[in-house]
N, C-alpha and C. Protein backbone atom coordinates (compact mmCIF):
# COMPACT_ATOMS: atom_id res chain seq x y z
N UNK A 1 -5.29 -27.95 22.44
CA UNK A 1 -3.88 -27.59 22.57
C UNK A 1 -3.65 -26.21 21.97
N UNK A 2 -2.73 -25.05 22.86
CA UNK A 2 -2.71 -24.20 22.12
C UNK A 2 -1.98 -23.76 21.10
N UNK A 3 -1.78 -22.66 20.24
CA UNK A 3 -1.13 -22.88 18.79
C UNK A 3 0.31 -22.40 19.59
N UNK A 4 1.51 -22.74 18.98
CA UNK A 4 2.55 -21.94 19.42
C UNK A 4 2.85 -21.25 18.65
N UNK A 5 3.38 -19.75 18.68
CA UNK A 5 4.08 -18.56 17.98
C UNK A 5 5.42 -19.29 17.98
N UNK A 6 6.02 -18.30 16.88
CA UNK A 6 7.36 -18.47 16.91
C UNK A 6 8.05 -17.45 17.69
N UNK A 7 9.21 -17.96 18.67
CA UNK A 7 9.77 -16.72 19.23
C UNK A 7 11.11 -16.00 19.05
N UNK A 8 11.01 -14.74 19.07
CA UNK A 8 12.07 -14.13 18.50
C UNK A 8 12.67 -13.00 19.06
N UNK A 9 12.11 -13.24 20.70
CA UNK A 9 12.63 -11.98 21.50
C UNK A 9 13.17 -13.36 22.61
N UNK A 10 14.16 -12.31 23.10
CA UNK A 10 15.10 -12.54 24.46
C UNK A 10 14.82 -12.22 25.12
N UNK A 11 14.72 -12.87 27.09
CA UNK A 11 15.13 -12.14 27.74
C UNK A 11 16.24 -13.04 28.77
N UNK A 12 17.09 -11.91 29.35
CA UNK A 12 18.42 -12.33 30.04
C UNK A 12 17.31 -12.21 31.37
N UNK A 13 17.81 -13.07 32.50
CA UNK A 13 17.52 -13.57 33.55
C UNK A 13 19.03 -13.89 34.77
N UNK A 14 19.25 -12.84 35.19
CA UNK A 14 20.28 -13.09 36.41
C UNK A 14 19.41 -14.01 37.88
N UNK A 15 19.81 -15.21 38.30
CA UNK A 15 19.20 -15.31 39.53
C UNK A 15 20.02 -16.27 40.56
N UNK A 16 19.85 -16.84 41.71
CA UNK A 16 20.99 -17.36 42.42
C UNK A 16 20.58 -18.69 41.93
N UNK A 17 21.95 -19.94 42.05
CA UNK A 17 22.48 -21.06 41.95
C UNK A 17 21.09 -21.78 42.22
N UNK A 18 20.84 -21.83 43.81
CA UNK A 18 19.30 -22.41 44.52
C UNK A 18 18.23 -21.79 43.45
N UNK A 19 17.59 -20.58 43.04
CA UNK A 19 16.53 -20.23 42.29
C UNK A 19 16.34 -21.67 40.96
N UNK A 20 17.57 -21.29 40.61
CA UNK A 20 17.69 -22.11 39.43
C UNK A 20 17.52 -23.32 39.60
N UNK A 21 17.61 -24.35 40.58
CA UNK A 21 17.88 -25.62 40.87
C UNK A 21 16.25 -25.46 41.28
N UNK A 22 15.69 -24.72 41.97
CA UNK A 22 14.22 -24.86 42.34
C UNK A 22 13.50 -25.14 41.13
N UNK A 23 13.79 -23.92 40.03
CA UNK A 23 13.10 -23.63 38.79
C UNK A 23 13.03 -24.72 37.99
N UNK A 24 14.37 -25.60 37.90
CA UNK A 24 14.12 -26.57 37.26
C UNK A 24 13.84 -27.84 37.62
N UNK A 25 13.84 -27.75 39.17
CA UNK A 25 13.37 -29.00 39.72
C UNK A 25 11.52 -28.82 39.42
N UNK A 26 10.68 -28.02 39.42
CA UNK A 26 9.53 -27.58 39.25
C UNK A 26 9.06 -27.86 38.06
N UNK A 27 10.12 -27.53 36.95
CA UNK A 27 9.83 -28.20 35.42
C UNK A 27 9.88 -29.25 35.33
N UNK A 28 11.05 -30.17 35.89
CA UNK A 28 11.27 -31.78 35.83
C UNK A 28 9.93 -32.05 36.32
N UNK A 29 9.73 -31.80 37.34
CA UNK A 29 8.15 -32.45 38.03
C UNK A 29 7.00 -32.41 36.73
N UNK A 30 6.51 -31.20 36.14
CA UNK A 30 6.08 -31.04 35.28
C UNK A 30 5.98 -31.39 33.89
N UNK A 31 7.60 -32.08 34.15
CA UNK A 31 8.16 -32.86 32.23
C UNK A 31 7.93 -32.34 31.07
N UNK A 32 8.70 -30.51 31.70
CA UNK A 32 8.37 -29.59 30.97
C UNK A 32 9.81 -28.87 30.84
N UNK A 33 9.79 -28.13 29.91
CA UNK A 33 11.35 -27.47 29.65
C UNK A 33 11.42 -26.35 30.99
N UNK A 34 12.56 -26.21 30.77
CA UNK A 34 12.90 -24.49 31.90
C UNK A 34 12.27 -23.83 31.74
N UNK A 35 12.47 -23.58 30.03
CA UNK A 35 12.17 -22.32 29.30
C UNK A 35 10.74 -22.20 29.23
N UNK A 36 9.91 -23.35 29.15
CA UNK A 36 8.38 -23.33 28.78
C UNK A 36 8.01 -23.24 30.15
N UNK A 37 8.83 -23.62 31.22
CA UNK A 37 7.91 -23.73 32.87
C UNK A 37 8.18 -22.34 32.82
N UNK A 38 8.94 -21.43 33.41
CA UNK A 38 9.27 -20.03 33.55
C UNK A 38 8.44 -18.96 32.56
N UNK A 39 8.37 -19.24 31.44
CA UNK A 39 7.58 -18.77 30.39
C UNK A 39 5.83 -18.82 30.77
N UNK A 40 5.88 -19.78 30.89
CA UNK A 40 4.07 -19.86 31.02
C UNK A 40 4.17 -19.08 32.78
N UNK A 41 4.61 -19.53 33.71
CA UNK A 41 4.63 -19.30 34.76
C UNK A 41 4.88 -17.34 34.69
N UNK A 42 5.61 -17.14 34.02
CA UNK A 42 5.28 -15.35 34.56
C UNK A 42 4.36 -14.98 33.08
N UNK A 43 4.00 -15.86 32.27
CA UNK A 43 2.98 -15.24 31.85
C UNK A 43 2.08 -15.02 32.29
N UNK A 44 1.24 -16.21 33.48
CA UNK A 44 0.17 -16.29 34.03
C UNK A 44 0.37 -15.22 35.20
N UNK A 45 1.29 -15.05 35.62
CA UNK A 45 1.39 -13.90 36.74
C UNK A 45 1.50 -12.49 36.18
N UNK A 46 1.56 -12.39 34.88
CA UNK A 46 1.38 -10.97 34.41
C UNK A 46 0.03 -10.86 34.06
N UNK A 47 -0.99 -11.90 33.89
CA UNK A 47 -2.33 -11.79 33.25
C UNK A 47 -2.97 -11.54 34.80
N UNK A 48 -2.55 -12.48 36.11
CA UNK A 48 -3.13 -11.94 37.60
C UNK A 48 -3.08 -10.33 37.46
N UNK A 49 -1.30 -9.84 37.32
CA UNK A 49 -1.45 -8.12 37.70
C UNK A 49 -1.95 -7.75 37.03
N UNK A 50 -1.91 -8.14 35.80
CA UNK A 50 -2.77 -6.82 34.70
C UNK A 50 -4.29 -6.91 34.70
N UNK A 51 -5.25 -8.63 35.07
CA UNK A 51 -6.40 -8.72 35.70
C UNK A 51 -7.56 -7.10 35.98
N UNK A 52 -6.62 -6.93 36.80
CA UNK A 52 -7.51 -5.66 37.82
C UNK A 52 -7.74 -4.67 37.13
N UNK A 53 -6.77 -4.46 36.12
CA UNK A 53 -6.89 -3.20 35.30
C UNK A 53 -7.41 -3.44 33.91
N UNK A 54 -8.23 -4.78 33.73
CA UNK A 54 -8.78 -4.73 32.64
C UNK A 54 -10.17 -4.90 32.66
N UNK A 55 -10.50 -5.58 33.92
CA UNK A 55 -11.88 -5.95 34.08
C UNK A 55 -12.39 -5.56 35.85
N UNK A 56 -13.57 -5.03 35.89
CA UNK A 56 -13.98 -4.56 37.50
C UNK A 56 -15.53 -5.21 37.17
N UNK A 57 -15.64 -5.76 38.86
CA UNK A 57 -16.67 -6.49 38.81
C UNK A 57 -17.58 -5.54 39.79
N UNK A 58 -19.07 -5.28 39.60
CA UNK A 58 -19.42 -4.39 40.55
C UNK A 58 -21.05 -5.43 40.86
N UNK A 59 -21.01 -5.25 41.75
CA UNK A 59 -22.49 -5.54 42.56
C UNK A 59 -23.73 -5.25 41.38
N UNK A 60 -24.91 -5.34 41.30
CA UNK A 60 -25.95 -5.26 40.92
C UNK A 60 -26.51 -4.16 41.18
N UNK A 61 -26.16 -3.42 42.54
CA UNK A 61 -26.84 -2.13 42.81
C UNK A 61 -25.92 -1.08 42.70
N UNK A 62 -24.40 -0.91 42.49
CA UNK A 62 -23.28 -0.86 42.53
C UNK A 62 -23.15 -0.31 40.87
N UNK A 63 -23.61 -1.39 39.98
CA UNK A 63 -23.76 -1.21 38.47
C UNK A 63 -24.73 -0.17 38.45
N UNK A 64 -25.66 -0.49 38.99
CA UNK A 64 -26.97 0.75 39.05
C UNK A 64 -26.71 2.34 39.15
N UNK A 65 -25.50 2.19 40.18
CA UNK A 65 -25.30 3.53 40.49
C UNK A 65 -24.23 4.30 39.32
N UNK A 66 -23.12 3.16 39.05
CA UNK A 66 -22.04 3.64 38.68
C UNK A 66 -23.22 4.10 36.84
N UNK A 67 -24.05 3.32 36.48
CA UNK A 67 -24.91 3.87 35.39
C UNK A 67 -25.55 4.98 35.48
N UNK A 68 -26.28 5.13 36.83
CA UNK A 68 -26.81 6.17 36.44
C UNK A 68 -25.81 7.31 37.00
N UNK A 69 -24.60 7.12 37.43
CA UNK A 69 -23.62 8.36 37.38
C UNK A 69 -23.47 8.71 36.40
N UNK A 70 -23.37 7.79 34.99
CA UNK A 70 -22.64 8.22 33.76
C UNK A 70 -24.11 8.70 32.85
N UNK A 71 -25.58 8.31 33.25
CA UNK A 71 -26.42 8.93 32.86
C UNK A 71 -26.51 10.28 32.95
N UNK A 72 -25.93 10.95 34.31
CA UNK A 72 -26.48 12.07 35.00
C UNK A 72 -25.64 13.14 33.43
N UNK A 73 -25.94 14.51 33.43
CA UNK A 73 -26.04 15.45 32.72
C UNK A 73 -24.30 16.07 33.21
N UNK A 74 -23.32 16.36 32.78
CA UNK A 74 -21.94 17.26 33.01
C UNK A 74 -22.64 18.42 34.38
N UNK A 75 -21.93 18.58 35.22
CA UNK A 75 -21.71 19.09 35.89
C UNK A 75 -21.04 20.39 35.36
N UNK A 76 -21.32 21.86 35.55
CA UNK A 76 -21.05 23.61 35.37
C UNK A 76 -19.62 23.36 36.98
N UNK A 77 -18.33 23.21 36.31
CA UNK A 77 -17.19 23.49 36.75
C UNK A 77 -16.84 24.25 36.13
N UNK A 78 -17.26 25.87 37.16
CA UNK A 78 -16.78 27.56 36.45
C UNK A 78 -15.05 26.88 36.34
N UNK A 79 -14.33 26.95 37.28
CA UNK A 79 -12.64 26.67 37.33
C UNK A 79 -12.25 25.90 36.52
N UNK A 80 -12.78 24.84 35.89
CA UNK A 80 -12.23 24.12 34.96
C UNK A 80 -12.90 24.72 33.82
N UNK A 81 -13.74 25.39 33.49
CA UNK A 81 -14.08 25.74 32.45
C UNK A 81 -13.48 27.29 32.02
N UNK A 82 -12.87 27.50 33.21
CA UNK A 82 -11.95 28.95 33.18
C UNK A 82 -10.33 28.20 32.38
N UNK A 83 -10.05 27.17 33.38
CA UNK A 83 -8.94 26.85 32.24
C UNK A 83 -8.57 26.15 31.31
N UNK A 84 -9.64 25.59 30.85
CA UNK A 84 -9.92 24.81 29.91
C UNK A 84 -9.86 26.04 28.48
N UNK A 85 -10.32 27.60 28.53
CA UNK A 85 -10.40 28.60 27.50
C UNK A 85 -9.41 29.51 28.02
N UNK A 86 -7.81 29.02 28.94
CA UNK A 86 -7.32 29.64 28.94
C UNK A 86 -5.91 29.24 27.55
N UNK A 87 -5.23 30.19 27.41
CA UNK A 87 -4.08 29.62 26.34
C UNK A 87 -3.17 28.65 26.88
N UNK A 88 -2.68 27.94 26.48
CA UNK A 88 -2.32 26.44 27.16
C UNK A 88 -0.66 26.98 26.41
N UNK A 89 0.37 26.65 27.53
CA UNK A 89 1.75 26.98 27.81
C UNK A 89 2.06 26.59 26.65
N UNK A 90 1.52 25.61 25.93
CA UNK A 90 2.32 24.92 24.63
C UNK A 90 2.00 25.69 23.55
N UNK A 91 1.22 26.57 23.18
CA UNK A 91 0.94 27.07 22.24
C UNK A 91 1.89 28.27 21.85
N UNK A 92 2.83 28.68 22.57
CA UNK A 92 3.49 29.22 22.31
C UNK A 92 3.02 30.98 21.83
N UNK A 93 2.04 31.45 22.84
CA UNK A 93 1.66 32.40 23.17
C UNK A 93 2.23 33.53 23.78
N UNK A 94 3.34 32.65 24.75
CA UNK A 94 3.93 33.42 26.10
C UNK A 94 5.10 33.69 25.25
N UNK A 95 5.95 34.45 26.55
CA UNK A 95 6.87 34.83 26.00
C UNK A 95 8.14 34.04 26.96
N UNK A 96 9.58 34.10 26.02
CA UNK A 96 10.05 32.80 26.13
C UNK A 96 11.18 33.30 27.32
């Protein structure tokens, strides 16, 4: 069972008459509160979107490559290395 936090943030929720009657017909089924069905329910749908951007799964030969990309030696980019030693707008070099 997992531990529960205590909670101490809000959030307001505008939605139509039907949403609501769905939402809690979905908890009744469940013999679960509103608040805990809706709660777990867009928690688990924020862990789907955020998913992709935390973990990438790559092939076996795929891993191979993307390694030995990050093996390979920096690449001589004259243009970025031109403005990389140029004075950067923030430094307050220029004139105003």
């Amino acid at each position: 069972m997992a531990t529960r936090s205590t909670r101490t943030e809000k959030l307001d929720l505008r939605l139509t008459p039907e949403a609501k009657r769905t939402l809690a017909a979905a908890a009744q089924a469940e013999h679960r509160s509103l608040t805990d069905f809706v709660l777990e329910s867009a928690l688990g749908r924020a862990e789907e979107a955020l998913a992709n951007r935390r973990v990438f799964q790559l092939a076996p030969e795929q891993w191979e490559a993307f390694v030995a990309a990050l093996d390979e030696p920096p690449r001589d980019l004259p243009r970025l290395r031109k403005l990389l030693n140029e004075p950067s707008i923030f430094s307050g070099s220029g004139s105003a």
